[in-house]
N, C-alpha and C. Protein backbone atom coordinates (compact mmCIF):
# COMPACT_ATOMS: atom_id res chain seq x y z
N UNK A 1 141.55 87.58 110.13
CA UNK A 1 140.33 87.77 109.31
C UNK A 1 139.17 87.02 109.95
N UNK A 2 138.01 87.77 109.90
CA UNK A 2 136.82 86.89 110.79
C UNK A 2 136.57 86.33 109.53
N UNK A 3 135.87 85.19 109.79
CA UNK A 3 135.38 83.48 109.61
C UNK A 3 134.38 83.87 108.65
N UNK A 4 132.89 84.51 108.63
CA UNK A 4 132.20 84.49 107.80
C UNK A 4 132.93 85.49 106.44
N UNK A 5 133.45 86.25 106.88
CA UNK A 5 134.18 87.36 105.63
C UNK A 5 135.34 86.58 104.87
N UNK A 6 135.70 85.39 105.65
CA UNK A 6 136.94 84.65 104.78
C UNK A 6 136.07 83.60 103.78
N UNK A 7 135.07 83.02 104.60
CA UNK A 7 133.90 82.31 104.02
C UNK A 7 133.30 82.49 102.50
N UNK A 8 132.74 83.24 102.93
CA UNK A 8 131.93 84.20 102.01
C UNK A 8 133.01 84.44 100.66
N UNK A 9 134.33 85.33 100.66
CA UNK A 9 135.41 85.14 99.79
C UNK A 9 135.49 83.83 99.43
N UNK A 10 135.91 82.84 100.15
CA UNK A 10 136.14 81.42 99.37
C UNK A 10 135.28 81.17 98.09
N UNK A 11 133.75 81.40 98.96
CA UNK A 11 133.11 80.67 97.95
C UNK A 11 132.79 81.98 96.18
N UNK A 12 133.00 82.78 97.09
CA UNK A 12 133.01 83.84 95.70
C UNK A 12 133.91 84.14 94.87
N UNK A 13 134.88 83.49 95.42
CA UNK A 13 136.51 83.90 94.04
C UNK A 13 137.19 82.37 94.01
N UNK A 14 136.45 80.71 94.36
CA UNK A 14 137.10 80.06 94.28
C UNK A 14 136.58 79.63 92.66
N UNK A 15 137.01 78.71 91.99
CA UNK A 15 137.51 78.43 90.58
C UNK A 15 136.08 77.39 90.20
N UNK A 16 135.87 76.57 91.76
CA UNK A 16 134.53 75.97 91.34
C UNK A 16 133.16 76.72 91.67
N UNK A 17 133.59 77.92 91.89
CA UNK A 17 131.79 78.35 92.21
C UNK A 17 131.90 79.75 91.00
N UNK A 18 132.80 79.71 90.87
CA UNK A 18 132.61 81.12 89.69
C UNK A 18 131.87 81.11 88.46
N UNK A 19 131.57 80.21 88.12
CA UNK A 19 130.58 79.92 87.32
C UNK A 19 129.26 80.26 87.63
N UNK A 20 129.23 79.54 88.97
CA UNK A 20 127.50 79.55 89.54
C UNK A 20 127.62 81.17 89.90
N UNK A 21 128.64 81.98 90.28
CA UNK A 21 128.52 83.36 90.43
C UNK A 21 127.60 83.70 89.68
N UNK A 22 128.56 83.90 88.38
CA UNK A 22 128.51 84.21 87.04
C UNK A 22 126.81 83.97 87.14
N UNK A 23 126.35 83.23 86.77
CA UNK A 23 124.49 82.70 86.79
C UNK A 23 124.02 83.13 87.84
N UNK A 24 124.55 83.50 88.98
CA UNK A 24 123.28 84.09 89.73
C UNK A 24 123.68 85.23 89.81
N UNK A 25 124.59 86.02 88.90
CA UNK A 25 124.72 87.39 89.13
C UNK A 25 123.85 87.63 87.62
N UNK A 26 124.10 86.74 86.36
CA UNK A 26 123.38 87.15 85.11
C UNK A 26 121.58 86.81 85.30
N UNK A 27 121.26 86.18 86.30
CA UNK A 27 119.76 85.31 86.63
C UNK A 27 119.41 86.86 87.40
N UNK A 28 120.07 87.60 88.24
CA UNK A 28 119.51 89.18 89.25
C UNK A 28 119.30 90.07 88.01
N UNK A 29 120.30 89.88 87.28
CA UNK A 29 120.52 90.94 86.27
C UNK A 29 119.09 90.73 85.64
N UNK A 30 118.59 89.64 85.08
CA UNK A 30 117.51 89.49 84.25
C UNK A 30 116.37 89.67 84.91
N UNK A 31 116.07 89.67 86.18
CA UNK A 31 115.13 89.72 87.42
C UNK A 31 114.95 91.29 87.39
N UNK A 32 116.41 92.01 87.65
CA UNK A 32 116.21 93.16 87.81
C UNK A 32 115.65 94.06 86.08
N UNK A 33 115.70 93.81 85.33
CA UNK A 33 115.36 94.01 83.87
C UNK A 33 114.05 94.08 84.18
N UNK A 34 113.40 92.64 84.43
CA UNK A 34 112.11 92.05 84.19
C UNK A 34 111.40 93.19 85.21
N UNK A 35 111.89 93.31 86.53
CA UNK A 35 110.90 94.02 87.28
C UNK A 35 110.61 95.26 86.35
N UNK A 36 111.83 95.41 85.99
CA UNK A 36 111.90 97.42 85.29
C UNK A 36 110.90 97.35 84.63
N UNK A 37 110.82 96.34 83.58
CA UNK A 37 109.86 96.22 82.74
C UNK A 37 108.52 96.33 83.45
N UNK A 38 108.51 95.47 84.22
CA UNK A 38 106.73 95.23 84.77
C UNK A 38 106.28 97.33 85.43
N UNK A 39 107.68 97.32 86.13
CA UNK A 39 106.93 99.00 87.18
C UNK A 39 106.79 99.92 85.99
N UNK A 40 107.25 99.53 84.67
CA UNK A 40 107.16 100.86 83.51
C UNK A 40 105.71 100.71 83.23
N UNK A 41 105.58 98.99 82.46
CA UNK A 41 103.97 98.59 82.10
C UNK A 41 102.92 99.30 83.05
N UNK A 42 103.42 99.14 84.40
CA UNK A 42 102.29 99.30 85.26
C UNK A 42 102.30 100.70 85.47
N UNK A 43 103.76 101.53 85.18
CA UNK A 43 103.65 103.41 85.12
C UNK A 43 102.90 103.90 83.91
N UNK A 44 102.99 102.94 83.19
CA UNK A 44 102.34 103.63 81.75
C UNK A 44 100.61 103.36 81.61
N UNK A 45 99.80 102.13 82.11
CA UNK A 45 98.77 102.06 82.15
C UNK A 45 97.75 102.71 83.28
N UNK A 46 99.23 103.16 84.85
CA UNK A 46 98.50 103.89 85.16
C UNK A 46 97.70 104.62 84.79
N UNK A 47 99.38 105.61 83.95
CA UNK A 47 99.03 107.01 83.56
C UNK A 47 97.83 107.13 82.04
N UNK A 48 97.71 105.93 81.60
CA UNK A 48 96.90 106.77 80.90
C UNK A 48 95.32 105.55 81.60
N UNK A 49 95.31 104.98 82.32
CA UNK A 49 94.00 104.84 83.37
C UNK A 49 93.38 106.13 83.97
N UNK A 50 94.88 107.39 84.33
CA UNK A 50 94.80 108.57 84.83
C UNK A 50 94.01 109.32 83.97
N UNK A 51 94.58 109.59 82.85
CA UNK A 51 93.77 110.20 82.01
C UNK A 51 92.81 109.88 80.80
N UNK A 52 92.32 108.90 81.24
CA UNK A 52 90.80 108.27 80.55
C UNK A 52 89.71 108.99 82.18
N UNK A 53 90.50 109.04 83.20
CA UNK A 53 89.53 108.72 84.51
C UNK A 53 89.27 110.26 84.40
N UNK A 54 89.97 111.22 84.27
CA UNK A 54 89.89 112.39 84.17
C UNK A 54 89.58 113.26 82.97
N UNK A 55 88.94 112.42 81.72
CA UNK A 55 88.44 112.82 80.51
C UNK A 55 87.18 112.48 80.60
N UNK A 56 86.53 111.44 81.59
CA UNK A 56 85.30 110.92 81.85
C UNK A 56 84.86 112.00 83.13
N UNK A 57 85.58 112.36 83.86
CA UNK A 57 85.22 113.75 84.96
C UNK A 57 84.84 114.76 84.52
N UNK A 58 85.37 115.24 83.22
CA UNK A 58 85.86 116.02 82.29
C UNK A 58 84.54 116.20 81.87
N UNK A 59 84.23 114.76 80.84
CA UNK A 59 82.63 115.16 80.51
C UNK A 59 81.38 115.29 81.02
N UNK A 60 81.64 114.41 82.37
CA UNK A 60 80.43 114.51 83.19
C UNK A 60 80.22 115.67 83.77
N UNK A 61 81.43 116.69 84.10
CA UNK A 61 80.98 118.15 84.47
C UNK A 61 80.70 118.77 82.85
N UNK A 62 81.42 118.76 82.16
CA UNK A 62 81.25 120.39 80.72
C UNK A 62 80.61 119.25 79.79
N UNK A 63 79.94 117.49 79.60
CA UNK A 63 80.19 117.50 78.37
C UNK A 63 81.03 116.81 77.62
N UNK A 64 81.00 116.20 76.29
CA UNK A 64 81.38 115.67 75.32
C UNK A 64 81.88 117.12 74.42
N UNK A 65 80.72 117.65 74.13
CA UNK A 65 81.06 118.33 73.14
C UNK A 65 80.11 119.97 73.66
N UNK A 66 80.73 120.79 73.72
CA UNK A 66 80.10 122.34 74.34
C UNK A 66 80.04 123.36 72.52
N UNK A 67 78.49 123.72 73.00
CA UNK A 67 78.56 125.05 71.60
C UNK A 67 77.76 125.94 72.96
N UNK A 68 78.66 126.95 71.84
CA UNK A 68 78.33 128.42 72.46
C UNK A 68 77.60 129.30 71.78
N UNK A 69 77.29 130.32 71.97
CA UNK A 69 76.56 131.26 71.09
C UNK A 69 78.18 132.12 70.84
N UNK A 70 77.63 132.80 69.61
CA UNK A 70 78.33 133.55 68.77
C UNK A 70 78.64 135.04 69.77
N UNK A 71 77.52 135.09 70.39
CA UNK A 71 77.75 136.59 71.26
C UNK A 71 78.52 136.46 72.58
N UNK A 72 78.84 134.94 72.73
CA UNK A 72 79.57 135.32 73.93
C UNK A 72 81.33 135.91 73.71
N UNK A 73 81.30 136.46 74.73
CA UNK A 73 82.75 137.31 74.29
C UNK A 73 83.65 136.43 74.67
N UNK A 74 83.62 135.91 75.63
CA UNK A 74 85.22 135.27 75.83
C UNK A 74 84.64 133.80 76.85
N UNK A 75 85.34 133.20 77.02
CA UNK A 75 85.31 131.87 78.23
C UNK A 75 84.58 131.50 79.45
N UNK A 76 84.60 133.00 79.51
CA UNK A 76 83.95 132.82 81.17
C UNK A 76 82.80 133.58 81.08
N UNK A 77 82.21 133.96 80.02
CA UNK A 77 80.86 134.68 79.95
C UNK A 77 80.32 134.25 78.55
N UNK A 78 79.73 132.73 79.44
CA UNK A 78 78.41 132.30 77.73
C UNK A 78 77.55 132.68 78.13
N UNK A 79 76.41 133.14 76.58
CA UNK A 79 74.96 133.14 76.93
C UNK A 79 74.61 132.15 75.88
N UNK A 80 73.25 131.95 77.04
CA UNK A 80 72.15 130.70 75.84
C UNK A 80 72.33 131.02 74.95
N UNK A 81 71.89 129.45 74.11
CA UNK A 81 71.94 129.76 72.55
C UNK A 81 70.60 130.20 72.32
N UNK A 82 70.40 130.85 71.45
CA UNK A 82 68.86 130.62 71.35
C UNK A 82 67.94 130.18 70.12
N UNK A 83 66.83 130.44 69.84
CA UNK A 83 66.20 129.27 68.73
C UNK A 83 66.57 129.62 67.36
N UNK A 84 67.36 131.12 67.62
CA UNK A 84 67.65 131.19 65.87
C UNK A 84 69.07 130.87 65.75
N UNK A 85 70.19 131.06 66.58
CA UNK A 85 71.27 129.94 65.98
C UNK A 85 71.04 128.64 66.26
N UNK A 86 70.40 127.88 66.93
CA UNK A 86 70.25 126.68 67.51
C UNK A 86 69.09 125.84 67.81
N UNK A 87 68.60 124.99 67.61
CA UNK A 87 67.31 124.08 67.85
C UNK A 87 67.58 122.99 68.47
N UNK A 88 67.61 123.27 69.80
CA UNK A 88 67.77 121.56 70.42
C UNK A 88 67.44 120.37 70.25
N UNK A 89 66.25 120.11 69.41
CA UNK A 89 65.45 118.93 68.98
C UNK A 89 66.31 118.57 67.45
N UNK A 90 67.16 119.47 66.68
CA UNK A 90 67.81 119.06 65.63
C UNK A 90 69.57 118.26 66.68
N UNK A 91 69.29 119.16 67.76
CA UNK A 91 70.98 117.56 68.12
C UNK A 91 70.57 116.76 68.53
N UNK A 92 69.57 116.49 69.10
CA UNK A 92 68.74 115.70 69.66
C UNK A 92 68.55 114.36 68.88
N UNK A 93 68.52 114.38 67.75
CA UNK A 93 68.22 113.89 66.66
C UNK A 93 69.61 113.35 66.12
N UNK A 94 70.54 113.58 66.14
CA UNK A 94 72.25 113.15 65.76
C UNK A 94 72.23 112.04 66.13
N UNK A 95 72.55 111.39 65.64
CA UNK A 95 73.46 110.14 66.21
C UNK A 95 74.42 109.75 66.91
N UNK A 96 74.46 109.13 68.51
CA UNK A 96 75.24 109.11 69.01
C UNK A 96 75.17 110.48 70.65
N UNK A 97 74.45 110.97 70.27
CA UNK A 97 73.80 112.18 70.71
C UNK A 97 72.89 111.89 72.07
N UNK A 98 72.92 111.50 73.52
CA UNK A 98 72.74 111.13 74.49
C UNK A 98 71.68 111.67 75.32
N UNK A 99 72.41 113.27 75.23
CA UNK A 99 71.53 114.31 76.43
C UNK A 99 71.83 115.71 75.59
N UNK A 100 71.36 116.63 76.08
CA UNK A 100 71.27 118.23 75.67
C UNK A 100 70.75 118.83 77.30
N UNK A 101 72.56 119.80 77.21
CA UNK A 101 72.22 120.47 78.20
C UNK A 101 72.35 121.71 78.10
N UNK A 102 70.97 122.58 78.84
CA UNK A 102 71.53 124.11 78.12
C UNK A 102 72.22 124.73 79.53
N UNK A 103 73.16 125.83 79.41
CA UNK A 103 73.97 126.19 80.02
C UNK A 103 74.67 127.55 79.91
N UNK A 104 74.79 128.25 80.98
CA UNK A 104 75.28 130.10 80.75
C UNK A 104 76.33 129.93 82.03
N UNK A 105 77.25 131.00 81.45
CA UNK A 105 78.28 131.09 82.50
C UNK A 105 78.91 132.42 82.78
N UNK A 106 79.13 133.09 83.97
CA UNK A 106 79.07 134.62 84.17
C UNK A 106 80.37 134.46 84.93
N UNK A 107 81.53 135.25 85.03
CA UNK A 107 82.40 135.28 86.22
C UNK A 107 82.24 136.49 87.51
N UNK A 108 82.76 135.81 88.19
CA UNK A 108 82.30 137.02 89.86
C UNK A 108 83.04 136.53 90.55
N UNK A 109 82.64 136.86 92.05
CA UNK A 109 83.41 137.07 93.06
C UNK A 109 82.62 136.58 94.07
N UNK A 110 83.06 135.35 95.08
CA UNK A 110 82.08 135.22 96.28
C UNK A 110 83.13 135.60 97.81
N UNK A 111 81.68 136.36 98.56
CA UNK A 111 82.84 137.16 99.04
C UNK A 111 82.14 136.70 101.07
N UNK A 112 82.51 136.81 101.92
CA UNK A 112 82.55 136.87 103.02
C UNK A 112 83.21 137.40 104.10
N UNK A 113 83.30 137.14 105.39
CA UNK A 113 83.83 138.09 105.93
C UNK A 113 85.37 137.46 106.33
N UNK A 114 85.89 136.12 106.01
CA UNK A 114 86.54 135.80 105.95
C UNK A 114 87.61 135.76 104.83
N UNK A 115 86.91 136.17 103.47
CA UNK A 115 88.08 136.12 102.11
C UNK A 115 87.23 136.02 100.98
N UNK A 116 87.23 136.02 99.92
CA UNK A 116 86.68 136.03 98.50
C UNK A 116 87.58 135.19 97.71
N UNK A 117 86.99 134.68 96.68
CA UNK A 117 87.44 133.55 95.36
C UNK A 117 86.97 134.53 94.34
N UNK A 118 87.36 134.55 93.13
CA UNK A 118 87.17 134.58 91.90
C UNK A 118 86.15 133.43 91.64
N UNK A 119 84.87 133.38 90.89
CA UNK A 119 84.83 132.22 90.25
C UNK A 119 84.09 132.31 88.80
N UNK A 120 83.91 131.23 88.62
CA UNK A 120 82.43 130.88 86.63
C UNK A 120 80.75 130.53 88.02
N UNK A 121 80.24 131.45 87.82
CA UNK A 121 78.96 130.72 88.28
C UNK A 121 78.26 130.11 86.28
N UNK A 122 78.36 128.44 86.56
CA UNK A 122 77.90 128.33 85.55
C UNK A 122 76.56 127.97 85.67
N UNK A 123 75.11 128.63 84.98
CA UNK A 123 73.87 128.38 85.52
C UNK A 123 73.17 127.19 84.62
N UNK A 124 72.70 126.25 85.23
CA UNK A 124 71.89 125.41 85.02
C UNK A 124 70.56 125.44 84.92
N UNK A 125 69.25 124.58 84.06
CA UNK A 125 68.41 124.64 84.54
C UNK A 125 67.94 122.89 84.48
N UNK A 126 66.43 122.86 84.07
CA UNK A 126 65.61 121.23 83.91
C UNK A 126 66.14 120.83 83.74
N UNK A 127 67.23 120.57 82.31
CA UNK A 127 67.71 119.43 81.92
C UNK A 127 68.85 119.08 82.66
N UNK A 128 69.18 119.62 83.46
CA UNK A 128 70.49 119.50 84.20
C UNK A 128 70.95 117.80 84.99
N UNK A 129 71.81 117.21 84.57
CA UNK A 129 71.90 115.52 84.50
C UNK A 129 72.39 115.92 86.25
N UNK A 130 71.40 115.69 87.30
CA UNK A 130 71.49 115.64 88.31
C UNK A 130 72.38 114.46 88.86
N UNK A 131 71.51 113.22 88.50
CA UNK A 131 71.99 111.71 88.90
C UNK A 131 73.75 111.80 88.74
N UNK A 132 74.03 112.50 87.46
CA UNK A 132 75.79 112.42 86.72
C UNK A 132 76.70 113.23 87.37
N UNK A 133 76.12 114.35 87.99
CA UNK A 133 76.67 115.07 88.71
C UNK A 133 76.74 114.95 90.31
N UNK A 134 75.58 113.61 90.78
CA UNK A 134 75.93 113.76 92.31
C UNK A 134 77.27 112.43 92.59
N UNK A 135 77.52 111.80 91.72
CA UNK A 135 78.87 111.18 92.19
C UNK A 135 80.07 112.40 92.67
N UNK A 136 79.66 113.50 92.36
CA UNK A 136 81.22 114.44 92.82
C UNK A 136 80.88 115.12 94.10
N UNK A 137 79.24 115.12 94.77
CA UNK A 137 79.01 115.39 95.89
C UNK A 137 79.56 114.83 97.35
N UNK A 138 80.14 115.74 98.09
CA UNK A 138 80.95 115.30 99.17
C UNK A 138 80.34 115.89 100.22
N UNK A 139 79.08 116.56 100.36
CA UNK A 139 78.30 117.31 101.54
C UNK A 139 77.08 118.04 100.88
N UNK A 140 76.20 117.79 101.56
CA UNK A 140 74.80 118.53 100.95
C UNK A 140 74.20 117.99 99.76
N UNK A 141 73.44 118.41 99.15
CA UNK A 141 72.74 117.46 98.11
C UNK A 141 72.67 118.31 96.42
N UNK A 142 72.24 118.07 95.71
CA UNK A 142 72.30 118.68 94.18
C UNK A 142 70.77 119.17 94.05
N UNK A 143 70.68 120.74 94.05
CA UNK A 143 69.52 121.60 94.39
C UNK A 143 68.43 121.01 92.35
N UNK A 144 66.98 121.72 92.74
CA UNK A 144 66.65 120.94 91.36
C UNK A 144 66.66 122.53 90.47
N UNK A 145 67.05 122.09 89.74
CA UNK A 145 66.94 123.84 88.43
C UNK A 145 65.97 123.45 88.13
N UNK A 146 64.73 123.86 88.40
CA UNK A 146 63.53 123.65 87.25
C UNK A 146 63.03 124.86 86.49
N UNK A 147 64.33 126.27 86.41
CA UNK A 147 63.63 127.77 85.92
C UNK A 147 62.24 128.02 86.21
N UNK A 148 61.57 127.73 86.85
CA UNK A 148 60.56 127.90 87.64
C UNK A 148 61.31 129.27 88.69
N UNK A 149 61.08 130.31 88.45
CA UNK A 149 61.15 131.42 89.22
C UNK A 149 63.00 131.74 89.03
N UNK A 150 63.62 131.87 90.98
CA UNK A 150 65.30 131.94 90.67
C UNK A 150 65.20 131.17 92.02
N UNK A 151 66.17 130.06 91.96
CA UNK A 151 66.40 129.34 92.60
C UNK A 151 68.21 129.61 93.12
N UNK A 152 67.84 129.80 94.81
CA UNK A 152 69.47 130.73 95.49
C UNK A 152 70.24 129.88 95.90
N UNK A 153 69.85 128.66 95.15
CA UNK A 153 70.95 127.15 95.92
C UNK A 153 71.82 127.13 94.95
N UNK A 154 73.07 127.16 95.67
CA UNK A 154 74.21 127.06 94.69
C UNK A 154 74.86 125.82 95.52
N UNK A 155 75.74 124.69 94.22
CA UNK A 155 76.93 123.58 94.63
C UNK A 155 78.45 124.25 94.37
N UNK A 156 79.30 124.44 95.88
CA UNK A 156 80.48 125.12 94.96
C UNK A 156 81.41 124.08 95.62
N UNK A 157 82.81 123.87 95.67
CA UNK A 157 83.66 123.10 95.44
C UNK A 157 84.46 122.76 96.73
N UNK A 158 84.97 122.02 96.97
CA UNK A 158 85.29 121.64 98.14
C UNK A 158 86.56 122.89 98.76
N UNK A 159 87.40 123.21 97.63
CA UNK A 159 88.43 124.17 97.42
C UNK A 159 87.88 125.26 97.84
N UNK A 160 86.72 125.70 97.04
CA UNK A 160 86.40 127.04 97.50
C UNK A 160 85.98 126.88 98.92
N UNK A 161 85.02 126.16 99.39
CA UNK A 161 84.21 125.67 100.53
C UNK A 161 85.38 126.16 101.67
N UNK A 162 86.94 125.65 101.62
CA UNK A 162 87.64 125.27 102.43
C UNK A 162 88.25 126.88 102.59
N UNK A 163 88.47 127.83 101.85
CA UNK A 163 88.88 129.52 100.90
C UNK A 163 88.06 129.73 101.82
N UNK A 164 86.66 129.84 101.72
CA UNK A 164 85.96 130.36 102.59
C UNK A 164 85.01 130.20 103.51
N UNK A 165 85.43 128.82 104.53
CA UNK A 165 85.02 128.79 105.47
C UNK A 165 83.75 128.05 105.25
N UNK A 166 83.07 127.59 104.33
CA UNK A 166 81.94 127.15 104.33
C UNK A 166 81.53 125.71 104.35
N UNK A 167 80.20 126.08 104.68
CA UNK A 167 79.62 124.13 104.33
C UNK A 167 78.42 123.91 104.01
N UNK A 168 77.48 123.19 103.96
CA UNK A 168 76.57 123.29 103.28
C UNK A 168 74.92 124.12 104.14
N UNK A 169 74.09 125.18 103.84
CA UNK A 169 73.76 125.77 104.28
C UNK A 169 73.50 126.68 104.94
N UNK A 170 75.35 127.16 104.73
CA UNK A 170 75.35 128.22 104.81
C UNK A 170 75.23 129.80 103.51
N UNK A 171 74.99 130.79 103.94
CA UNK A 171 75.19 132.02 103.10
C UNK A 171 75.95 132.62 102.29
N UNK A 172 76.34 132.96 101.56
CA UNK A 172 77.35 133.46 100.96
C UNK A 172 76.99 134.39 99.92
N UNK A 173 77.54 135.88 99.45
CA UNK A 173 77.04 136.86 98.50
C UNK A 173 78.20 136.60 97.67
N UNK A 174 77.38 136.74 96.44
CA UNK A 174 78.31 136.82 95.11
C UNK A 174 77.99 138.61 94.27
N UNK A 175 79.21 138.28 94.23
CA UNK A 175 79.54 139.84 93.39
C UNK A 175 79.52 139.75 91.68
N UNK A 176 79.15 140.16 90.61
CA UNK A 176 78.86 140.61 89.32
C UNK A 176 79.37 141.99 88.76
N UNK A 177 80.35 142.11 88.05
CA UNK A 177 80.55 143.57 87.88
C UNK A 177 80.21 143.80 86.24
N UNK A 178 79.82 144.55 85.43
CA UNK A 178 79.57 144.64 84.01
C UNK A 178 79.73 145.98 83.70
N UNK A 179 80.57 145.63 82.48
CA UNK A 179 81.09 147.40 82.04
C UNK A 179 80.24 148.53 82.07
N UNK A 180 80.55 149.52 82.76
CA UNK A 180 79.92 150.90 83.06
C UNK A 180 78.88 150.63 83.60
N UNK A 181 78.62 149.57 84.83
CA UNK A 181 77.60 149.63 85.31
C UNK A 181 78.01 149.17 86.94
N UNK A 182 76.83 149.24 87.70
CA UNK A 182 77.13 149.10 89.06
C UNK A 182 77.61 147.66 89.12
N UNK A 183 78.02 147.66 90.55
CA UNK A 183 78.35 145.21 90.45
C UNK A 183 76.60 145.55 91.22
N UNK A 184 76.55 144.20 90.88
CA UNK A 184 75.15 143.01 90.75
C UNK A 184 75.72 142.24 92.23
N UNK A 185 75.21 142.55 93.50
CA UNK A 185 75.06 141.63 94.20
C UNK A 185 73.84 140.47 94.47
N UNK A 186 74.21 139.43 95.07
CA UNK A 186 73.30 138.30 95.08
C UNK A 186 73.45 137.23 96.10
N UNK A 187 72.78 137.34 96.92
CA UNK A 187 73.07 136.32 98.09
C UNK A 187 72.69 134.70 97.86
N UNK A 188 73.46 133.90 98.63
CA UNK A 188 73.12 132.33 97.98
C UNK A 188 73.35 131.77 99.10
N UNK A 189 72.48 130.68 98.94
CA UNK A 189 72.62 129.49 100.06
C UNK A 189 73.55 128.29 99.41
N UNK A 190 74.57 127.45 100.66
CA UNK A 190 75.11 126.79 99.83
C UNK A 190 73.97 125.40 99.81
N UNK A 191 74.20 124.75 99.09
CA UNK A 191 73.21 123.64 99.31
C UNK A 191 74.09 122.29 98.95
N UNK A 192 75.11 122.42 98.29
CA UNK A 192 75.91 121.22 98.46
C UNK A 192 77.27 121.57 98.16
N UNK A 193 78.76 120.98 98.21
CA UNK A 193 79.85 120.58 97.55
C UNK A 193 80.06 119.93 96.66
N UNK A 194 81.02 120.03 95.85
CA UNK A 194 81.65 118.90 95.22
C UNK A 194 82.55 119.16 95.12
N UNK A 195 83.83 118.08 94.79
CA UNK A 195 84.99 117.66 93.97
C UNK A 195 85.05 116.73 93.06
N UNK A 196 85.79 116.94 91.59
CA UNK A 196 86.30 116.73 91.04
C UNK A 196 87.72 115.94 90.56
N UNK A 197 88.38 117.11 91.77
CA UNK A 197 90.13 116.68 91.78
C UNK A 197 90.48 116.78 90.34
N UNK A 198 89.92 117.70 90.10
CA UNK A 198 90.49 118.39 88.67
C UNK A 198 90.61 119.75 88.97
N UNK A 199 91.48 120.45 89.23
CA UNK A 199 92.24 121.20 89.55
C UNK A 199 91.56 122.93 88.59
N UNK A 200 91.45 122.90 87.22
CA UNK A 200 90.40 123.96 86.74
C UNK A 200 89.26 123.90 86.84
N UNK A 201 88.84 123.15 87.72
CA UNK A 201 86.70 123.28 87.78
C UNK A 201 87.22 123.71 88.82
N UNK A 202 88.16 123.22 90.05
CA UNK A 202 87.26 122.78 91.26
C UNK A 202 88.26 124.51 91.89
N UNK A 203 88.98 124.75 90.80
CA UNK A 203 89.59 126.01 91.91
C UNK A 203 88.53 127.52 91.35
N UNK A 204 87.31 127.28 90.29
CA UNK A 204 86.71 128.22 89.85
C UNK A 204 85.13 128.04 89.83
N UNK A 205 84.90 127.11 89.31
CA UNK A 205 83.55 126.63 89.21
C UNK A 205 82.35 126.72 90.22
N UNK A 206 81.30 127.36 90.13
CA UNK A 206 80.27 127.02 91.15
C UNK A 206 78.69 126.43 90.16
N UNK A 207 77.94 125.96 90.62
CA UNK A 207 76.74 125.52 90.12
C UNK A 207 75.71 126.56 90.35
N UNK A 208 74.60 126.66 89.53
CA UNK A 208 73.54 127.74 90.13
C UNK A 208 72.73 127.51 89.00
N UNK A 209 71.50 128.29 89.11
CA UNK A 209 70.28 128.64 88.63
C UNK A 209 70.80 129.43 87.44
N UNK A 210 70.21 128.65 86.04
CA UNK A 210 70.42 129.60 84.62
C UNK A 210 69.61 131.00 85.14
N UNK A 211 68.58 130.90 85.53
CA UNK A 211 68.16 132.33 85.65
C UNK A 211 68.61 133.08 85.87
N UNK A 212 69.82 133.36 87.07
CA UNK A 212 70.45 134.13 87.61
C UNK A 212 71.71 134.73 86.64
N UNK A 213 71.96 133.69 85.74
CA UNK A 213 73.22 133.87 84.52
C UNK A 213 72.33 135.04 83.82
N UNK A 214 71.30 134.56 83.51
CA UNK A 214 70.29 135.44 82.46
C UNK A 214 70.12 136.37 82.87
N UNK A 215 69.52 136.65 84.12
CA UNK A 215 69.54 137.97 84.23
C UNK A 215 71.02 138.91 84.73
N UNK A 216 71.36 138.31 84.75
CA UNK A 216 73.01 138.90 85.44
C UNK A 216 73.29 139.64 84.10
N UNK A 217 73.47 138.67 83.21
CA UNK A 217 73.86 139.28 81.97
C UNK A 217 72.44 139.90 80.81
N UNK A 218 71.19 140.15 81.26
CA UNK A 218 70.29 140.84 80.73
C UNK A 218 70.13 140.15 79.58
């Protein structure tokens, strides 16, 4: 028998150390507990660090709280509210009540010669919280909506950007189709990116000019 393996046995099965075994096998045991404990604490505050971080992403793209008009049909096609369901200067007035942003959203198709996305062009105008929205900018800059005319700068997503080849300043046509009628093409410049890393904006979402929502949808 080699020397350290007879060793090692002595001191682990002789009559005076079995005790001290005993304690430094029940002292690992409690070590190993304690860590469990600490990597759970620290799995559980991740996860909800995770999702406070991504409820604050959450609002800084859509919002606290979103109203729609009554006429929009489904999710992906709001129109403005306008002054007879809604008066902006009465939320304005709420308590607790920060900003007011108005907002339309059309779905289409941006297409190139490399591939097309599905997406929400959701249109912006003035009030649009620029400053809140350029922390998610990763190339190009956040165009200004001032509805002053139609403004062809669109921010679309790093996802799409990567789908189709793009980056900032370049071209891209978006497609519009509406029942029994021709599709609505519309050419756009990109003018910036963003991400999110929220997985439903950033695989649909593009930024643009309310005007273009408005008239898209008449």
């Amino acid at each position: 028998m080699k020397f350290p393996l007879y060793y090692s046995r002595k001191i682990a099965f002789s009559k005076d150390n079995k005790n001290n075994l005993s304690q430094i096998i029940v002292f690992i045991g409690r070590i190993s507990v304690a860590l469990g404990i600490i990597v759970s604490l620290i799995t559980i505050s991740t996860g909800v660090g995770s999702k406070k971080a991504i409820k604050e992403r959450l609002a800084d793209f859509t919002g606290h709280i979103t109203v729609k008009s009554t006429r929009s049909n489904n999710s992906y096609n709001t129109s403005v509210l306008d002054a007879d369901e809604l008066r902006e200067e009465q939320l304005r007035k709420l308590k607790g009540v920060d900003r007011v942003q108005s907002f339309a959203t059309v779905s289409g198709i941006l297409r190139n010669a490399d591939n097309f996305d599905g997406i929400i062009l959701k249109g912006v105008g003035k009030d649009f919280d620029r400053e809140r929205f350029r922390k998610f900018i990763v190339e190009g800059t956040v165009p200004d909506y001032n509805e002053d005319g139609y403004n062809n700068k669109i921010i679309i997503s790093a996802k799409i950007a990567s789908d189709l080849h793009l980056k900032s300043k370049d071209s891209i046509v978006a497609i519009f189709s509406k029942e029994n009628q021709k599709p609505l093409y519309r050419k756009f410049e990109v003018a910036g990116i963003y991400k999110t890393d929220i997985k439903m904006i950033d695989d649909l979402y593009v930024i643009g000019d309310i005007n273009h929502v408005r008239r898209i949808q008449n």
